[in-house]
C-alpha atoms as a PDB file:
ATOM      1  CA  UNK A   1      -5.335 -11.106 -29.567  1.00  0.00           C
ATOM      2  CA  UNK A   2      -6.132 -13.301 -26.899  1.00  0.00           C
ATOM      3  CA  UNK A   3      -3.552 -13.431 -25.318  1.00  0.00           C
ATOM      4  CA  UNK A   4      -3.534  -9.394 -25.220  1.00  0.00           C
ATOM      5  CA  UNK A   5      -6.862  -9.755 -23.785  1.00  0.00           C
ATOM      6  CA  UNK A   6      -5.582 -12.136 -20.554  1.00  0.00           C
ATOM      7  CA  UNK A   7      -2.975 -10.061 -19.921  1.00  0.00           C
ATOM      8  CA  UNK A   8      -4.749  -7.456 -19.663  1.00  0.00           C
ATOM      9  CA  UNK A   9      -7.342  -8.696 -17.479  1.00  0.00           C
ATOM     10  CA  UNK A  10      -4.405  -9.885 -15.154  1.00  0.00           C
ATOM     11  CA  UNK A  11      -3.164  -6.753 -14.977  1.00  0.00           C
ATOM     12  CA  UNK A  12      -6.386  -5.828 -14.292  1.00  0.00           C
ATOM     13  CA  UNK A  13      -7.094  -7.922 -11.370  1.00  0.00           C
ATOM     14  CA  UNK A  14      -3.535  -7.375 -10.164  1.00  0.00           C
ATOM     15  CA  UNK A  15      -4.215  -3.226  -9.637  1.00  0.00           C
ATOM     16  CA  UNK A  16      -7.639  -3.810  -8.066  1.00  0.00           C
ATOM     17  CA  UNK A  17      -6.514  -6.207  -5.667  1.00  0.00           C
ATOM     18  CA  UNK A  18      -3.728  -4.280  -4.476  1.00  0.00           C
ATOM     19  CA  UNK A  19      -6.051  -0.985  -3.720  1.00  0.00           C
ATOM     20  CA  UNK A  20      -8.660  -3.485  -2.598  1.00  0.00           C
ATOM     21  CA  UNK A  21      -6.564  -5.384   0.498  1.00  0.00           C
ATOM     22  CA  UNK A  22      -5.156  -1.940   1.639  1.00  0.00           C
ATOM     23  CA  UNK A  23      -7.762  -1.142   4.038  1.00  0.00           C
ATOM     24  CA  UNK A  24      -7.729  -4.499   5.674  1.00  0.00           C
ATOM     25  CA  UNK A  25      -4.190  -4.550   7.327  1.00  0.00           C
ATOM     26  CA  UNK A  26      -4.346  -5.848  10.731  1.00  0.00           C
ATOM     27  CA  UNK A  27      -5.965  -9.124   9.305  1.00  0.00           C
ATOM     28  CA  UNK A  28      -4.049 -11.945   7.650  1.00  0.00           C
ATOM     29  CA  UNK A  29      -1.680 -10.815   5.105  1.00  0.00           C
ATOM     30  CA  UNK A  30       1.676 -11.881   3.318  1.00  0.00           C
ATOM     31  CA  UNK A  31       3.537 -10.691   6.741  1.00  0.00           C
ATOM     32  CA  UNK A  32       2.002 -12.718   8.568  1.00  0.00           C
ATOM     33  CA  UNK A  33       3.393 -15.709   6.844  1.00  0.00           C
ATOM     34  CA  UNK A  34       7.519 -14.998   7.914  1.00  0.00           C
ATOM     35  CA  UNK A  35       8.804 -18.217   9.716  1.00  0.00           C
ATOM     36  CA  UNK A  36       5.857 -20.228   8.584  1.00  0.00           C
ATOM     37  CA  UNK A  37       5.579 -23.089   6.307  1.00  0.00           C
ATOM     38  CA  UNK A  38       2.904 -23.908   3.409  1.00  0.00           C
ATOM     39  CA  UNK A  39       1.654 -26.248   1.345  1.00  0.00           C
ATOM     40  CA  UNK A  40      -0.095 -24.881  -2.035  1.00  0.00           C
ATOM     41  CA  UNK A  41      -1.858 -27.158  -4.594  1.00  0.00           C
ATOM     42  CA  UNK A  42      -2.943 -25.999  -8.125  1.00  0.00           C
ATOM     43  CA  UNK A  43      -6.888 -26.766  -8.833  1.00  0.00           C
ATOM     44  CA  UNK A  44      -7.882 -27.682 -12.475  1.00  0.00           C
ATOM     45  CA  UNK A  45      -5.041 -27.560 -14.590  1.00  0.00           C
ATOM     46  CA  UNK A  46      -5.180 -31.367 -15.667  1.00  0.00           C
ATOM     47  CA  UNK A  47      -1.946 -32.220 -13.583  1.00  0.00           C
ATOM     48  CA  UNK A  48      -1.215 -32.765  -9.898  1.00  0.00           C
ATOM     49  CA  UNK A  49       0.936 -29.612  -8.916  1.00  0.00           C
ATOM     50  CA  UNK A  50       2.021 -29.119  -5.201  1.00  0.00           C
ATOM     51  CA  UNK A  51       4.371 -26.336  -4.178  1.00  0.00           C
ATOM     52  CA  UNK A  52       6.042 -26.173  -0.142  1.00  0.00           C
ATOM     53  CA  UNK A  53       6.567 -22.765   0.829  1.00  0.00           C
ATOM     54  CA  UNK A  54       8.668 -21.270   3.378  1.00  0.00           C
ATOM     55  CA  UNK A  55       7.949 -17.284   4.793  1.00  0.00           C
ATOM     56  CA  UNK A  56      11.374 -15.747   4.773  1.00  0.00           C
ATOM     57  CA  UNK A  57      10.891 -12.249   5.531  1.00  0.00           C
ATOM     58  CA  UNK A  58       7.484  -9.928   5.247  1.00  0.00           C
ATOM     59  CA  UNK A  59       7.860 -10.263   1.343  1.00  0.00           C
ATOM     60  CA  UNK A  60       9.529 -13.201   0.525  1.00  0.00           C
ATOM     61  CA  UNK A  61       9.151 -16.927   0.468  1.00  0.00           C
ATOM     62  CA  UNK A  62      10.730 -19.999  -0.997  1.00  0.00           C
ATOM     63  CA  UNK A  63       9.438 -22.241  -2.688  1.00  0.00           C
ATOM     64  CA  UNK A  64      10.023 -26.034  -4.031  1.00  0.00           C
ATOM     65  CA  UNK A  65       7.233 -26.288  -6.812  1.00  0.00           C
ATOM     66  CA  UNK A  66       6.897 -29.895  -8.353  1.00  0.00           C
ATOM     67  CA  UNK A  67       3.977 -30.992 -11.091  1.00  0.00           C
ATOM     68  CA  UNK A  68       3.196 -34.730 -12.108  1.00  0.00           C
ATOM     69  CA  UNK A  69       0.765 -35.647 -15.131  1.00  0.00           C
ATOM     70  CA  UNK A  70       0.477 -39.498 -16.316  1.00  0.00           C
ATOM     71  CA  UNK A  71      -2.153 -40.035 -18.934  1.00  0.00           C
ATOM     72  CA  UNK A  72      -2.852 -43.391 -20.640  1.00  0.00           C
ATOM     73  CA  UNK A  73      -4.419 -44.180 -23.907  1.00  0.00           C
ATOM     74  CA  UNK A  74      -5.992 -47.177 -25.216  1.00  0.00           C
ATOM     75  CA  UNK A  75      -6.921 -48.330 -28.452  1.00  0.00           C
ATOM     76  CA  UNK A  76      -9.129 -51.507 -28.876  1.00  0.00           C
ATOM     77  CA  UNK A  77     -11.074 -51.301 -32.340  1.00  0.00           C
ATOM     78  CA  UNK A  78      -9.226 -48.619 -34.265  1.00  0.00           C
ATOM     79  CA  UNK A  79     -10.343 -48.650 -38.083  1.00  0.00           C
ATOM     80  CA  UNK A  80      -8.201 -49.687 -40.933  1.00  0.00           C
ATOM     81  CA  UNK A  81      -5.000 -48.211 -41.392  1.00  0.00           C
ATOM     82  CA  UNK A  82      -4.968 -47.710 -38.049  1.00  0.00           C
ATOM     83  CA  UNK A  83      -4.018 -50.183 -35.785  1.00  0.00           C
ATOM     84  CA  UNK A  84      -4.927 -50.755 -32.259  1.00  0.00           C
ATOM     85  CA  UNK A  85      -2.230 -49.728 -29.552  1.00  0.00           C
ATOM     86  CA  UNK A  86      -1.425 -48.040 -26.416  1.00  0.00           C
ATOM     87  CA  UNK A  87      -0.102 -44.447 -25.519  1.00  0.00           C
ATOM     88  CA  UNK A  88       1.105 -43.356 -22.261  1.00  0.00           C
ATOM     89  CA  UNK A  89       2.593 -39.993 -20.813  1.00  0.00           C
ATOM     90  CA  UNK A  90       4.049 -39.453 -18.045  1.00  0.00           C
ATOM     91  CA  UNK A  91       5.661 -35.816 -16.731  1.00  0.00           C
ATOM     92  CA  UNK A  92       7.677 -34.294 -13.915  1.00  0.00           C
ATOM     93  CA  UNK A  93       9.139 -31.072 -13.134  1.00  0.00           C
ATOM     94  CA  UNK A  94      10.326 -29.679  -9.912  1.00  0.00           C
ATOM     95  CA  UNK A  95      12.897 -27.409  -8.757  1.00  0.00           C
ATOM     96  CA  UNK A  96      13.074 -24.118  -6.306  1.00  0.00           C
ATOM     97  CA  UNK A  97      11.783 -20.635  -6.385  1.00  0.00           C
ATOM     98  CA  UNK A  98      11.221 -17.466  -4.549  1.00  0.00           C
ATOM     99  CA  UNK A  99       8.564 -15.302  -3.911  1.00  0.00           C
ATOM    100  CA  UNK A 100       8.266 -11.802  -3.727  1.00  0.00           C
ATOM    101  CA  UNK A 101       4.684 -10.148  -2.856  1.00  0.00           C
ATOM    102  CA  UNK A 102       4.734  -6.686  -3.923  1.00  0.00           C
ATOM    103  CA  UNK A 103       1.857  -5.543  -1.032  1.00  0.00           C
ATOM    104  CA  UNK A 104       2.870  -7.461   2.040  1.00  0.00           C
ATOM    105  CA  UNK A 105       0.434  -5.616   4.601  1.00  0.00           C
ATOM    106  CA  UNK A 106      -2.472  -6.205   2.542  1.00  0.00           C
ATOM    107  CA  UNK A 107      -4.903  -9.355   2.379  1.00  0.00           C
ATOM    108  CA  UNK A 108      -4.826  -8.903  -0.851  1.00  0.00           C
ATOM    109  CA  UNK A 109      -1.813  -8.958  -2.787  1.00  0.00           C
ATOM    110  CA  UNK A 110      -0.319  -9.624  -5.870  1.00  0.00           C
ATOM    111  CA  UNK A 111       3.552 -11.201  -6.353  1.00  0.00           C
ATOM    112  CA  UNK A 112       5.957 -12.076  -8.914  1.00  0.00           C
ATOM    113  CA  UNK A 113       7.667 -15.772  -9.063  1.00  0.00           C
ATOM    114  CA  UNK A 114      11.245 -16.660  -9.964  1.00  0.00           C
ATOM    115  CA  UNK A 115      11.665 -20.585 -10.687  1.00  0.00           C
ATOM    116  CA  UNK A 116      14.158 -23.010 -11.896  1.00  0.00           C
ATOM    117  CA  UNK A 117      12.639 -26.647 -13.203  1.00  0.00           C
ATOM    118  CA  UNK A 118      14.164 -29.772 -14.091  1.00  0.00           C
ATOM    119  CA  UNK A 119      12.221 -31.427 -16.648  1.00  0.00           C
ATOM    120  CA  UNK A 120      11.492 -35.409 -17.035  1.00  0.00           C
ATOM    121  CA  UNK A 121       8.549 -36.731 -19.616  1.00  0.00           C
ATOM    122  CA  UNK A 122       8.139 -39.892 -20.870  1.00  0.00           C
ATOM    123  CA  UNK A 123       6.199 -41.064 -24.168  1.00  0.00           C
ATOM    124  CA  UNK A 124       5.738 -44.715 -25.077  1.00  0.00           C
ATOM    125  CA  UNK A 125       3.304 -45.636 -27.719  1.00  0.00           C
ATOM    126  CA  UNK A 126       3.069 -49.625 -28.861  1.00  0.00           C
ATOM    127  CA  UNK A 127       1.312 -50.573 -31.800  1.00  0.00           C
ATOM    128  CA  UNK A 128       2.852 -53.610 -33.693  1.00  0.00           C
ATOM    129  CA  UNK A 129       6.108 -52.333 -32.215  1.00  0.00           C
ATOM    130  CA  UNK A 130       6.950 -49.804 -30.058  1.00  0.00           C
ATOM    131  CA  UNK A 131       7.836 -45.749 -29.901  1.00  0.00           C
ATOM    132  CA  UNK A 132       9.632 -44.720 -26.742  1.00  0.00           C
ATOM    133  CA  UNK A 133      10.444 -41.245 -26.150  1.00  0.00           C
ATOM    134  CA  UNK A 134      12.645 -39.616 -22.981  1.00  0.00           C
ATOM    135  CA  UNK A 135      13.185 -35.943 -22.346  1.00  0.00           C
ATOM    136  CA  UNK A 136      14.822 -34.239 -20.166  1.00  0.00           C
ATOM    137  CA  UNK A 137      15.590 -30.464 -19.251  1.00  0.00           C
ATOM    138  CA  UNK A 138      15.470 -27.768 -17.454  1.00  0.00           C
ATOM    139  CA  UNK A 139      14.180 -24.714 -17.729  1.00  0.00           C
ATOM    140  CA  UNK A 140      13.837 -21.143 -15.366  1.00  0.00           C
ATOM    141  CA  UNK A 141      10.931 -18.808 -15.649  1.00  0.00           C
ATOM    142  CA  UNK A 142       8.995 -15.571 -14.349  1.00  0.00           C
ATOM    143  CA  UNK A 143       5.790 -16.118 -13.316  1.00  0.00           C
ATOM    144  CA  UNK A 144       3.339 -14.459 -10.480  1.00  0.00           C
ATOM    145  CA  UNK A 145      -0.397 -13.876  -9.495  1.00  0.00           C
ATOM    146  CA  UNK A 146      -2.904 -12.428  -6.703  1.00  0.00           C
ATOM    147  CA  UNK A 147      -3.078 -13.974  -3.344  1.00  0.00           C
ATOM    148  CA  UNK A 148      -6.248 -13.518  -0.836  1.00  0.00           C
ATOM    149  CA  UNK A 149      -5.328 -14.117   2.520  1.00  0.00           C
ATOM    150  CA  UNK A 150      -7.829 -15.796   4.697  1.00  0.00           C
ATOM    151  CA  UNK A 151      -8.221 -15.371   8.419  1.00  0.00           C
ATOM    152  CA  UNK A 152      -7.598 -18.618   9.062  1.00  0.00           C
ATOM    153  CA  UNK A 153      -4.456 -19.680   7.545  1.00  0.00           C
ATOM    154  CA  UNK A 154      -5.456 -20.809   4.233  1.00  0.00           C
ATOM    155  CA  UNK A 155      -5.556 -18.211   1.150  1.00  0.00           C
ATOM    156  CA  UNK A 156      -6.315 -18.889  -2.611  1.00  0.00           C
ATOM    157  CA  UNK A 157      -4.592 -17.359  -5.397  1.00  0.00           C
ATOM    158  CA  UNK A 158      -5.090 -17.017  -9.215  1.00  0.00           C
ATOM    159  CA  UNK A 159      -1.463 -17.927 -10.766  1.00  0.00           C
ATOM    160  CA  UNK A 160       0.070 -18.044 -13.860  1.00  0.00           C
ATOM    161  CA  UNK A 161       3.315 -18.298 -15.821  1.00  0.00           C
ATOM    162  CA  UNK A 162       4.036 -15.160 -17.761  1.00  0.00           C
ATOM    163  CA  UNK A 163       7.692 -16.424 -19.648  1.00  0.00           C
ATOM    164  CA  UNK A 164      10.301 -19.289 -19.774  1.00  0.00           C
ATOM    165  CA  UNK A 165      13.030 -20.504 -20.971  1.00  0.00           C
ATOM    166  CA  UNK A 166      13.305 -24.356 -21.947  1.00  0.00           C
ATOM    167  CA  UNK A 167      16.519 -26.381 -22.378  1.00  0.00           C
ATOM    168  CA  UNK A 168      15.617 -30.300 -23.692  1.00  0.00           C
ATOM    169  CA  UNK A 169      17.382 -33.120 -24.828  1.00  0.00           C
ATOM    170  CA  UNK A 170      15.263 -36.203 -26.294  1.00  0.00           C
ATOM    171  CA  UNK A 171      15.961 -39.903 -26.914  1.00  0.00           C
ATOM    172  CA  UNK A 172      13.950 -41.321 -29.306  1.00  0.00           C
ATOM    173  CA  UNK A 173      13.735 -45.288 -29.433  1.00  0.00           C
ATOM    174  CA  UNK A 174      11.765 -47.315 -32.301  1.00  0.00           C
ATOM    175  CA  UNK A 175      11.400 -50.926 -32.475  1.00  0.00           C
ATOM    176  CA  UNK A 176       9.729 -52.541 -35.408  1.00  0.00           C
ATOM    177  CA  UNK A 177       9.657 -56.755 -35.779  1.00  0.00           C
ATOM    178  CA  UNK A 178      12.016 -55.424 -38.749  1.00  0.00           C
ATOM    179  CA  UNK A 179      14.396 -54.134 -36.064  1.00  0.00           C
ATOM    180  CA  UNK A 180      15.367 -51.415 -34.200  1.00  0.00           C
ATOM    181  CA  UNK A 181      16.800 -47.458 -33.801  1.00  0.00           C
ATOM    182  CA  UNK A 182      17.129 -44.633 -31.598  1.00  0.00           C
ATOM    183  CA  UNK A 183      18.522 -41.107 -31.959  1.00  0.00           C
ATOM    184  CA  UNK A 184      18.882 -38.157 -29.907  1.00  0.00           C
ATOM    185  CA  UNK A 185      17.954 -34.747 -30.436  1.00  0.00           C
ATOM    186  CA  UNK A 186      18.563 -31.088 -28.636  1.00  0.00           C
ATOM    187  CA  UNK A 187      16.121 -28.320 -27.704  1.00  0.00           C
ATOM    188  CA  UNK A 188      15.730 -24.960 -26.947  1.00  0.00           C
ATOM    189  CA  UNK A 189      12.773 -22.089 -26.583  1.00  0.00           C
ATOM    190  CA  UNK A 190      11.146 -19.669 -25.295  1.00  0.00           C
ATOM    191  CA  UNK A 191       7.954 -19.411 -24.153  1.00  0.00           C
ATOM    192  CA  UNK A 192       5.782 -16.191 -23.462  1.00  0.00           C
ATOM    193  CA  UNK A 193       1.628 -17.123 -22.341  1.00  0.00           C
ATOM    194  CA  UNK A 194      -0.797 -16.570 -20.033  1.00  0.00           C
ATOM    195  CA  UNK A 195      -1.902 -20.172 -17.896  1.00  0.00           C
ATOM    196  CA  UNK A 196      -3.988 -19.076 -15.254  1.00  0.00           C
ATOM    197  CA  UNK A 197      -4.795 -21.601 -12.729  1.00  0.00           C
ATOM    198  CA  UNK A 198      -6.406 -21.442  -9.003  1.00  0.00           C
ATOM    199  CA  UNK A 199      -4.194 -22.379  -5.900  1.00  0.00           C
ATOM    200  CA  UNK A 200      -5.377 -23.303  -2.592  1.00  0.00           C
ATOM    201  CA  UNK A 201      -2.546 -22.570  -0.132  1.00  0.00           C
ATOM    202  CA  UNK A 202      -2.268 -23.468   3.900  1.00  0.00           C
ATOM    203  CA  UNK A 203      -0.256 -22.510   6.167  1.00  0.00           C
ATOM    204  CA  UNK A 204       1.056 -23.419   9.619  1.00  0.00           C
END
């Protein structure tokens, strides 16, 4: 139900821009972009995500879109059974893309986003031992949003992924003062949600 509800309201938003930007033409718009370069960065999504955009034609651009995330836990007093320990993450994915915006003479205009990842994450926890786990993948997905162009060569966007498709392989590593093991496992899935998150994009 709730995701009905968000895509819906993207839909939403995606219509009413598109009416919206038509009167406003002759300002900054997708167009305007062709031969251009960019630099987008995702705001609030609890990861640093950067994509470099190139303007190709009126309605396309590519894209190299790369996300890093390292988180760290700690431990100290942790209360019988438990043991204190450390946990870190730490993620990458990057790989190219193109975009195509579906109203390129508007300042307002929403677009659709065709990507291909490779994956890398990282998970070591140590607690009287150790747990190491490596992944990687890759993975290609649809994704899109609404994009409000600025006069002044800067525009911010609400994006999301709508689908993917994930390909993983994991290596699991466990050592215990009682020894040692490691296996490896293989992956698949996919994924169909709603993310939204706000970009901030320049370009120059």
């Amino acid at each position: 139900m709730r995701d009905a509800r968000r895509i819906a309201t993207v839909a939403t938003l995606l219509f009413t821009v598109s009416m919206a930007g038509a009167s406003r033409a002759d300002e900054q718009n997708p167009g305007a972009i062709r031969g251009k370069w960019g630099i987008g960065a995702g705001l609030g999504n609890g990861s640093t995500e950067f994509t470099l955009i190139r303007g190709h034609s009126d309605r396309t651009a590519w894209l190299i879109n790369t996300q890093f995330a390292y988180q760290r836990l700690v431990q100290d007093e942790a209360a019988p059974p438990f043991t204190s320990g450390d946990q870190s993450i730490t993620q990458l994915i990057i790989g190219p893309g193109i975009r195509r915006f579906l109203a390129p003479s508007s300042v307002l205009s929403p677009y659709l986003d065709l990507n291909a990842s490779y994956l890398y994450q990282r998970n070591i926890q140590s607690s009287g031992g150790s747990n190491e786990q490596t992944i990687n993948g890759a993975a290609v997905g649809i994704a899109g949003g609404a994009e409000y162009f600025t006069p002044w060569r800067f525009s911010v966007a609400i994006h999301s992924g709508f689908a993917s498709f994930t390909w993983l392989q994991a290596r699991n590593e466990v050592r215990t003062p009682l020894g040692s093991s490691s296996a490896r496992t293989r992956s698949s899935q996919v994924t169909a949600a709603l993310r939204p998150v706000l970009f901030a994009r320049v370009y120059f």
